[in-house]
Protein backbone atom coordinates (compact mmCIF):
# COMPACT_ATOMS: atom_id res chain seq x y z
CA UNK A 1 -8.42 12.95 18.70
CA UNK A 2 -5.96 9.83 18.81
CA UNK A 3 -7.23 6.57 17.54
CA UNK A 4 -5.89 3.59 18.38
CA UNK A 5 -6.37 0.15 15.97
CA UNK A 6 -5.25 -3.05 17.05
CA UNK A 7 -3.60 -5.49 14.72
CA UNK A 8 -3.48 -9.37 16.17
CA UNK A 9 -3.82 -12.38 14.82
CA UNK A 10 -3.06 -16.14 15.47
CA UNK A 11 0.39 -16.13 13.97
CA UNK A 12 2.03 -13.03 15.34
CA UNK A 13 2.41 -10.40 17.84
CA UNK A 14 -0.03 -7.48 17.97
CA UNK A 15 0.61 -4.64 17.73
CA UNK A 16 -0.93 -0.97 17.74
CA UNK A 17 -1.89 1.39 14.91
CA UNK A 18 -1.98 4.74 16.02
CA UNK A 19 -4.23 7.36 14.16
CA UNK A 20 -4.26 10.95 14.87
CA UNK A 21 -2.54 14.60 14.35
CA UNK A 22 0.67 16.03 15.64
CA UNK A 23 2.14 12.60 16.30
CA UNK A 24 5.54 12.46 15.03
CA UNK A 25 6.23 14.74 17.97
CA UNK A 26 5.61 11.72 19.97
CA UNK A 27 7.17 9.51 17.91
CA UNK A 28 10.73 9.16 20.57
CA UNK A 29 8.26 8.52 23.36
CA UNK A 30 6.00 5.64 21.18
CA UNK A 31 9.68 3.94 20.21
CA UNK A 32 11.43 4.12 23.64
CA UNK A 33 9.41 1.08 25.02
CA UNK A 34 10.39 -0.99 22.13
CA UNK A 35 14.08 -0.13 21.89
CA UNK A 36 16.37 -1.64 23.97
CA UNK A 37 19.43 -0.32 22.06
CA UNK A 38 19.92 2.48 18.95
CA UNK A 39 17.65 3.03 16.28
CA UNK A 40 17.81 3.45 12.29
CA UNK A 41 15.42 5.58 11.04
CA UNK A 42 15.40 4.55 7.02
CA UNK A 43 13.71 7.10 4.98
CA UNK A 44 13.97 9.06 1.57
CA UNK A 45 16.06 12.05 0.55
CA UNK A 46 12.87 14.33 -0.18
CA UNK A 47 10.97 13.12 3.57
CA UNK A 48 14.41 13.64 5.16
CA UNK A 49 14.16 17.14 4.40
CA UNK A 50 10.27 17.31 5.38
CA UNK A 51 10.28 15.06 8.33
CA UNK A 52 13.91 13.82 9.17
CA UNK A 53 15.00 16.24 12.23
CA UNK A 54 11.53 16.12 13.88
CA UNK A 55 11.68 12.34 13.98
CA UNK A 56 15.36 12.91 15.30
CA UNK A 57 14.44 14.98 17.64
CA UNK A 58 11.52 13.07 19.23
CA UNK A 59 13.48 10.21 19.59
CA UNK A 60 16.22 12.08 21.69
CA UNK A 61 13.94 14.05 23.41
CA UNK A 62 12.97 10.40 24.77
CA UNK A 63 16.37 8.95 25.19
CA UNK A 64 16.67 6.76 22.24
CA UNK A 65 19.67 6.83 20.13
CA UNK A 66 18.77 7.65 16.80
CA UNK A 67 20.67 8.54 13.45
CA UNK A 68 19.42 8.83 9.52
CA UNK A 69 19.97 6.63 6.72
CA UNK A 70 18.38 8.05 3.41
CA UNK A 71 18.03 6.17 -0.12
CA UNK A 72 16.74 8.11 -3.32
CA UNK A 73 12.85 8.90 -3.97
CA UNK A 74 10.88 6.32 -6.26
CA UNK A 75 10.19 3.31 -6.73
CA UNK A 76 13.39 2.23 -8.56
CA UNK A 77 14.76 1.96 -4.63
CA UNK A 78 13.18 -1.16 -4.36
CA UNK A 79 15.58 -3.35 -6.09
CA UNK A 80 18.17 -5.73 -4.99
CA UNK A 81 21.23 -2.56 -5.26
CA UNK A 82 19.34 -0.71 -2.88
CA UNK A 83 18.21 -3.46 -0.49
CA UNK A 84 22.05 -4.40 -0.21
CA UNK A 85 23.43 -0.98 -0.14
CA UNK A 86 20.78 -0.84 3.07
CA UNK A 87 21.87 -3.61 4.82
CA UNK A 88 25.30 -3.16 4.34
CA UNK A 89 25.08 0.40 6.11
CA UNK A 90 22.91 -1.15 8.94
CA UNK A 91 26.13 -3.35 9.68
CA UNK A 92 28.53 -0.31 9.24
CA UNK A 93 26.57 1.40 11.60
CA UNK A 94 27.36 -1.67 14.30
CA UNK A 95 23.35 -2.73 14.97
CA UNK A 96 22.54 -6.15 16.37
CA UNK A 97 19.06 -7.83 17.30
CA UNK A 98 18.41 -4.97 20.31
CA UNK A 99 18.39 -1.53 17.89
CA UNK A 100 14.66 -0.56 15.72
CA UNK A 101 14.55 0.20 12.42
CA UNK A 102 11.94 3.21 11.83
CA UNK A 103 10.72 3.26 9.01
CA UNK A 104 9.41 6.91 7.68
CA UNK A 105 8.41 7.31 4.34
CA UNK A 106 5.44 6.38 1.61
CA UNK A 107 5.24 2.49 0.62
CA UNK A 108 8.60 2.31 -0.68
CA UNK A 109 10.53 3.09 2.03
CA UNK A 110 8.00 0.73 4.25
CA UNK A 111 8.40 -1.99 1.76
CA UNK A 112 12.54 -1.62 1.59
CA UNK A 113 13.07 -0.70 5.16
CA UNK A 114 10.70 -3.58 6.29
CA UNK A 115 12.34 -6.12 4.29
CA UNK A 116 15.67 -4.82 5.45
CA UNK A 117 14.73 -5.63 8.89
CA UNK A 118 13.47 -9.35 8.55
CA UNK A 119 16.96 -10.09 6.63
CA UNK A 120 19.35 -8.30 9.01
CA UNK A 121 20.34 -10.42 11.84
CA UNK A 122 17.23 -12.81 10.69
CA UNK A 123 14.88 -10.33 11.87
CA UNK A 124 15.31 -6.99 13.49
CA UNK A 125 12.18 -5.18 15.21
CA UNK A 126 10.97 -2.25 12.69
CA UNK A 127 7.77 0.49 13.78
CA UNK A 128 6.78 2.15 10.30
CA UNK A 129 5.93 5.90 10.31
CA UNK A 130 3.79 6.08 7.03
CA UNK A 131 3.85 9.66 5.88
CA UNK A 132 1.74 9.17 2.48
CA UNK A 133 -2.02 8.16 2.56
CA UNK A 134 -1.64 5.22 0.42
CA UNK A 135 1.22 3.78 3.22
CA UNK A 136 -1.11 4.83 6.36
CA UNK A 137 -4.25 2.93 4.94
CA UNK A 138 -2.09 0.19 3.01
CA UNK A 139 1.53 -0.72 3.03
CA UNK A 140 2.32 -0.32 6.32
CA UNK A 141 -0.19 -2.33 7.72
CA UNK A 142 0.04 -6.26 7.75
CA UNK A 143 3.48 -7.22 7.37
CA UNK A 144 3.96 -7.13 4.09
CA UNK A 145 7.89 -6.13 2.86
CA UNK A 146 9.41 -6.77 -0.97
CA UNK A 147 11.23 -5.68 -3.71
CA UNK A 148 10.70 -5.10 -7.48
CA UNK A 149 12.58 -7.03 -10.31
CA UNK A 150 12.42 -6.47 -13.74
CA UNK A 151 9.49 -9.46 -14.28
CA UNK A 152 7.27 -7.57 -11.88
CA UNK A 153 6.18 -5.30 -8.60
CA UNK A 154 6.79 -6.95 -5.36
CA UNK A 155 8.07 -10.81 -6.27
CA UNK A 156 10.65 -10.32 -3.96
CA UNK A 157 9.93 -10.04 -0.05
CA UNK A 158 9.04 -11.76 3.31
CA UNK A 159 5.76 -11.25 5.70
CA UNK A 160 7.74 -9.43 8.77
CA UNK A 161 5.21 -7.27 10.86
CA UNK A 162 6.11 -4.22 12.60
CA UNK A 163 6.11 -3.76 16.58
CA UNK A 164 4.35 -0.09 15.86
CA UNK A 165 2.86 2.05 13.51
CA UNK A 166 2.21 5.96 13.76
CA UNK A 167 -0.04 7.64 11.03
CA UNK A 168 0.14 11.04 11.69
CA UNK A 169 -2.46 13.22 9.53
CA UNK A 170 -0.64 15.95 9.72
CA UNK A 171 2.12 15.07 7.74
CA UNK A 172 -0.27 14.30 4.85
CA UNK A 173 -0.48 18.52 4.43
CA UNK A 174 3.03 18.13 2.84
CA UNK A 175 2.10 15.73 0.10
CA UNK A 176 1.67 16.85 -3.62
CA UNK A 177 -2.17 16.53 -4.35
CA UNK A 178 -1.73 13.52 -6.91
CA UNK A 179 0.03 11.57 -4.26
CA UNK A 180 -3.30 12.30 -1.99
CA UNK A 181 -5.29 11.09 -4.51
CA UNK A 182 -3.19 8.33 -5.00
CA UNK A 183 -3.58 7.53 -1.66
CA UNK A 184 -7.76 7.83 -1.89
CA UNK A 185 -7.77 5.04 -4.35
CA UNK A 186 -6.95 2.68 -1.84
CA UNK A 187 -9.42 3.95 0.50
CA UNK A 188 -11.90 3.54 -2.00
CA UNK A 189 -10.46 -0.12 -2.39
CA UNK A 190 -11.74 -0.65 1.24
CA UNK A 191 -14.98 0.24 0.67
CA UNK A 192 -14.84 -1.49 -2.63
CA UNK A 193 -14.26 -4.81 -1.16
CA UNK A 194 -16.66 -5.45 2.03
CA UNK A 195 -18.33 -2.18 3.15
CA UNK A 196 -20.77 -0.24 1.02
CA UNK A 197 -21.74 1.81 3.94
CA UNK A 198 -18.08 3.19 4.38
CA UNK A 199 -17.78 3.71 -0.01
CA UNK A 200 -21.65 5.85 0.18
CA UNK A 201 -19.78 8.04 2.74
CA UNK A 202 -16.45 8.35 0.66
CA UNK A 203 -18.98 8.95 -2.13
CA UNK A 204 -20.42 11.66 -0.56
CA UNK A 205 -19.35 13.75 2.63
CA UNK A 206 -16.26 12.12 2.41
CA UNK A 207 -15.33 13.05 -1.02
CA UNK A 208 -13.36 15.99 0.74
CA UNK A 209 -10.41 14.04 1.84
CA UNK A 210 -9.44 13.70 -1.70
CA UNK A 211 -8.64 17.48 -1.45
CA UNK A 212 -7.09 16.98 1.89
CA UNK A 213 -9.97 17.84 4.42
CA UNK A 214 -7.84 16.33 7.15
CA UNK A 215 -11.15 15.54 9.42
CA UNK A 216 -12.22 13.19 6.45
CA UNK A 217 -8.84 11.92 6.05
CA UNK A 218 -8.43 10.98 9.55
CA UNK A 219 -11.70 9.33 9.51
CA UNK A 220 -11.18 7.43 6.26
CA UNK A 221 -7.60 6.30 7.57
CA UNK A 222 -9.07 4.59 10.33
CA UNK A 223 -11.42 2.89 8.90
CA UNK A 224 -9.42 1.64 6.23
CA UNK A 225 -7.31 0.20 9.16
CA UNK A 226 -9.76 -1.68 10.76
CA UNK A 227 -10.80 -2.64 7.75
CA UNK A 228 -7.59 -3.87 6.66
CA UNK A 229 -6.45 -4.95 10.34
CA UNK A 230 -9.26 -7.60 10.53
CA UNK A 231 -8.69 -8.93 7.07
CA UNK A 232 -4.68 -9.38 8.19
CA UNK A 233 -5.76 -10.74 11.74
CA UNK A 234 -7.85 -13.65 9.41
CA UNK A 235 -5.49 -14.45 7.34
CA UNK A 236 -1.57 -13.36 7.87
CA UNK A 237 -0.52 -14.75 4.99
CA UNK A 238 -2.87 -14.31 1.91
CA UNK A 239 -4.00 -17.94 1.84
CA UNK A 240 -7.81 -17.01 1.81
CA UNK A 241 -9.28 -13.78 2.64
CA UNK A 242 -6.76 -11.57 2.62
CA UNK A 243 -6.48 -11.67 -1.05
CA UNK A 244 -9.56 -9.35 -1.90
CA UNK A 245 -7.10 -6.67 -0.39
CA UNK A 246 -5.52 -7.14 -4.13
CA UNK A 247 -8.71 -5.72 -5.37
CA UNK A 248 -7.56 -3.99 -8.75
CA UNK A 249 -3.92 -4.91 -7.96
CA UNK A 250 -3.15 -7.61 -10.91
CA UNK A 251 -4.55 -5.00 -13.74
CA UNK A 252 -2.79 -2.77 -11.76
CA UNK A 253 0.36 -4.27 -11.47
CA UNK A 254 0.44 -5.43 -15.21
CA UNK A 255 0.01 -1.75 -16.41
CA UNK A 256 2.55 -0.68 -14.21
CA UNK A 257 4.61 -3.49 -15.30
CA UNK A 258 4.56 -2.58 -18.87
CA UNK A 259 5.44 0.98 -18.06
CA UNK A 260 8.60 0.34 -16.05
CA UNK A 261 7.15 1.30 -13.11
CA UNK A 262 7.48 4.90 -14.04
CA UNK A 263 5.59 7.11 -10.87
CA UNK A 264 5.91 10.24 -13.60
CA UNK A 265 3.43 8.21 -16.24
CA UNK A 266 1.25 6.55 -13.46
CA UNK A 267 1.74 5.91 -9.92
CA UNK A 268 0.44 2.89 -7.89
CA UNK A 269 -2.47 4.41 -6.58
CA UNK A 270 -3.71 5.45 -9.92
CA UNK A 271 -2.82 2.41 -11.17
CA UNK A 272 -4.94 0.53 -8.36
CA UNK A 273 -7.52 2.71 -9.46
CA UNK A 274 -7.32 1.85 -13.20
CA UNK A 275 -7.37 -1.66 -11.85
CA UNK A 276 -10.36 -1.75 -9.54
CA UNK A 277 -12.53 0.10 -12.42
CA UNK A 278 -11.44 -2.69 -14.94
CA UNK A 279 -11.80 -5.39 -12.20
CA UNK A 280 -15.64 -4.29 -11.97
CA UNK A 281 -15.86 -3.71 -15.80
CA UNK A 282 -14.92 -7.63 -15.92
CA UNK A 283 -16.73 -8.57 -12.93
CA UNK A 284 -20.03 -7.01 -14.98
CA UNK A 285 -18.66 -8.28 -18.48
CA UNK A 286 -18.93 -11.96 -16.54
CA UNK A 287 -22.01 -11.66 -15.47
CA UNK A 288 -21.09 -11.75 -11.73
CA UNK A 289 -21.97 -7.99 -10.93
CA UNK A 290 -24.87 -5.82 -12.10
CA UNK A 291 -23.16 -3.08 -14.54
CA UNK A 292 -25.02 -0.54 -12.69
CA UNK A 293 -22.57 -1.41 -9.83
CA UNK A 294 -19.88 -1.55 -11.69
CA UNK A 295 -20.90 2.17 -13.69
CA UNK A 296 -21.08 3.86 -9.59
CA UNK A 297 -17.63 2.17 -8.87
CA UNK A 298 -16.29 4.01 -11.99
CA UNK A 299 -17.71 7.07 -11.40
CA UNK A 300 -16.66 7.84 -7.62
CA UNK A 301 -13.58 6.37 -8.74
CA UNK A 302 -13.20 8.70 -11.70
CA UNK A 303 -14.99 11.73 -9.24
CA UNK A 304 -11.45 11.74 -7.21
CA UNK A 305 -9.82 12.53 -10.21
CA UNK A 306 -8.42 8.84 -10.81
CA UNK A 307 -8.00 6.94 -14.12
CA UNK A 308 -10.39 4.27 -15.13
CA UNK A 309 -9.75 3.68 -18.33
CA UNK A 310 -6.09 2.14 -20.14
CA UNK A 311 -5.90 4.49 -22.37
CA UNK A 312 -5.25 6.76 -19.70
CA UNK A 313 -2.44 5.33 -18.59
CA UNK A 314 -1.14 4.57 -22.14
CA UNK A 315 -0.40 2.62 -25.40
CA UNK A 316 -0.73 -1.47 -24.14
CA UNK A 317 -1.22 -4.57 -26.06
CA UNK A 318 -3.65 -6.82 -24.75
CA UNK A 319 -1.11 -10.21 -25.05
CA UNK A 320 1.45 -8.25 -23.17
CA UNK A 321 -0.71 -7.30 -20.56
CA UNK A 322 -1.89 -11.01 -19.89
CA UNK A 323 1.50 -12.32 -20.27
CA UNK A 324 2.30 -9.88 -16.92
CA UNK A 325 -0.75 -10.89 -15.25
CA UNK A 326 -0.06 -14.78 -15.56
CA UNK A 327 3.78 -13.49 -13.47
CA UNK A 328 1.06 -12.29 -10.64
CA UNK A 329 1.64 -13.70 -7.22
CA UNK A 330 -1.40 -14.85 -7.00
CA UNK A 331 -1.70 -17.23 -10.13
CA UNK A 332 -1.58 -20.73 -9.24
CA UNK A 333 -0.24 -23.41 -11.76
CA UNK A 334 -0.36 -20.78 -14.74
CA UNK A 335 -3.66 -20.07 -14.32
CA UNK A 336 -5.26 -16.64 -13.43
CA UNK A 337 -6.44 -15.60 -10.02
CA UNK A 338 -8.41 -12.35 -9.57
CA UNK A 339 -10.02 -10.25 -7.31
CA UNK A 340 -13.30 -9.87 -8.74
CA UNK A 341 -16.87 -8.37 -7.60
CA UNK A 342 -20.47 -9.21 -7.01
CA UNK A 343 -21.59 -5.06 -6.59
CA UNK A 344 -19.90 -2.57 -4.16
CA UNK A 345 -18.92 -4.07 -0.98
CA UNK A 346 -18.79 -7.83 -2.12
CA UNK A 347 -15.37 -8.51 -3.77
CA UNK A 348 -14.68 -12.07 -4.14
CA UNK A 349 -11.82 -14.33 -5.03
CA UNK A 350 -12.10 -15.78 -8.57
CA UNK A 351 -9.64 -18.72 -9.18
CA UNK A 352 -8.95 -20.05 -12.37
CA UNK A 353 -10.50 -17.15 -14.47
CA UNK A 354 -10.47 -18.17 -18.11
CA UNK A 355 -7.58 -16.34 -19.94
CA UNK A 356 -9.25 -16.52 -22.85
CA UNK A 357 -12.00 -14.20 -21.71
CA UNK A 358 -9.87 -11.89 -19.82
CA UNK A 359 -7.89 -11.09 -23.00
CA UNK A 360 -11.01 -10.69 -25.04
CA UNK A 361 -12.16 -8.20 -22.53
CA UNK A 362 -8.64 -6.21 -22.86
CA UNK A 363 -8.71 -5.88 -26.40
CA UNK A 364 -12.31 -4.06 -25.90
CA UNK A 365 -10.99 -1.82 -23.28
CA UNK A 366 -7.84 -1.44 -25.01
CA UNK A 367 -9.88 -0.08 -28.53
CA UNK A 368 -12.31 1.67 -26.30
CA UNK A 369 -9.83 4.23 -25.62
């Protein structure tokens, strides 16, 4: 059954998430109300060969130019060589403000393709076809586009919503199962942050979707969009609310950071994971959640076969880690924002966190092992 989630909000147009099985076969038919002209459909080398010619095919089957543009697997194709090399074919190719970008891919290709569109022309309509779990329940939802540089994950980008996006489960059957998983850390994140009812299920019946039950998966993936929608709809931007979606995301980020982004050592979902299990650990360390709260966190996070501990990620000094989480996006004046929590469900933004204490705490984590 087909789910449909709106996105709105008071700074942008809405537009429609749509949840369900076998849609990429519809996928020509979604796009032809939105395209006036061609379309681009931006995805990698490894989904081109999964996905590519069915998303081709839908679109002519419903009259809409289409043609393929792939970049290389990873997350070392969001950089600046990439972005260029991107824009630079979208102007070979002869598009103007009337053709689509589709993007179809996991969160990199969403992120590069969707910041590709708000450059070219100043802004070119883009409908993202997530085909991982972690981009149908995160990235591609709520406008969100960047880049990597070599100072750290997504510093580089603009807010540019899409007109559409189409999760289809059924693509999620091709995924390797620690890219699933990866994927289930962020729907834990939901449940994490503001609804202990939805985390009890993933905690129990649910658990399945972490093995690719594709009835729990659908049901988790739109959740976690209406969870997410509503945040977005609040707060486009991430001046308030829309921040606790970073649950985990700055000790994320730094680990990730200090490994050179390398998806073979740890990928972002795992490393979300890691970070929402030390963002509780600190939360309880503060005071500011009971440690029996912070204990169940760990161990449904640790259940789904996710890290929650740094030396499962690697070798990391503790100065070096701050040092990356003072670069975070969300650090104001030098000083340390976080996404902290007060028990499961009740994640809270924490300004001005003393450094002090957070690098005490990652020196005990760090000998903990």
């Amino acid at each position: 059954m087909t789910a449909v989630v709106e996105v709105s909000g008071a700074g942008f147009r809405p537009y429609e998430v749509v949840v369900g099985r076998g849609l990429l076969g519809t996928l020509g038919a979604r796009v032809a109300p939105l395209a006036q002209g061609r379309t681009v459909v931006i995805t990698d080398e490894t989904v081109a060969r999964l996905h590519g010619q069915a998303a081709l095919a839908s679109l002519k089957a419903a009259g809409v130019p289409g043609r393929l543009l792939t970049v290389p697997p990873g997350e070392g194709s969001k950089s600046f060589a990439e972005l260029e090399r991107v824009i630079d074919r979208l102007l070979a190719f002869g598009l103007d403000r009337q053709d689509v970008v589709v993007a179809l891919g996991g969160g990199v290709v969403g992120d590069l393709a969707g910041l590709a569109a708000a450059l070219f022309m100043r802004g070119v309509d883009f409908v993202q076809v997530p085909t991982t779990l972690l981009a149908q329940v995160d990235s591609s939802v709520g406008g969100k586009t960047a880049i990597d540089t070599p100072r750290g994950k997504n510093l580089v980008g603009a807010f540019h919503q899409p007109r559409l996006v189409v999760a289809d489960i059924d693509v999620l059957a091709t995924l390797p199962g620690r890219q699933l998983r990866s994927g289930w850390a962020e729907v834990l994140k939901h449940g994490l942050i503001c609804d202990p009812a939805f985390f009890d299920w993933l905690a129990g019946d649910g658990a399945v979707g972490a093995a690719g039950d594709p009835a729990a998966l659908e049901r988790a993936v739109v959740r976690s969009v209406e969870i997410k929608s509503a945040i977005v709809g609040e707060d486009e931007k991430e001046a308030g609310r829309r921040a606790l979606l970073n649950l985990g995301h700055t000790f994320g980020h730094a680990i990730e950071a200090e490994l050179g982004f390398d998806e073979t050592r740890l990928t972002h979902g795992e490393a979300v994971a890691l970070g929402c299990a030390l963002a509780f650990r600190f939360s309880a360390a503060q005071g500011l959640c009971p440690a029996g709260e912070a204990e169940r966190a760990e161990a449904v996070i640790a259940a789904a076969g996710l890290p929650t501990r740094v030396a499962q990620a690697g070798g990391f000094g503790s100065a070096a880690l701050l040092k990356r989480m003072a670069g975070d996006k969300k650090a104001e004046a030098g000083r340390l924002t976080l996404i902290l929590a007060r028990g499961v469900g009740e994640a809270v933004v924490a300004k001005d966190v003393d450094a002090t204490a957070v690098r005490a705490f990652l020196e005990r984590e760090i000998a903990a092992g």
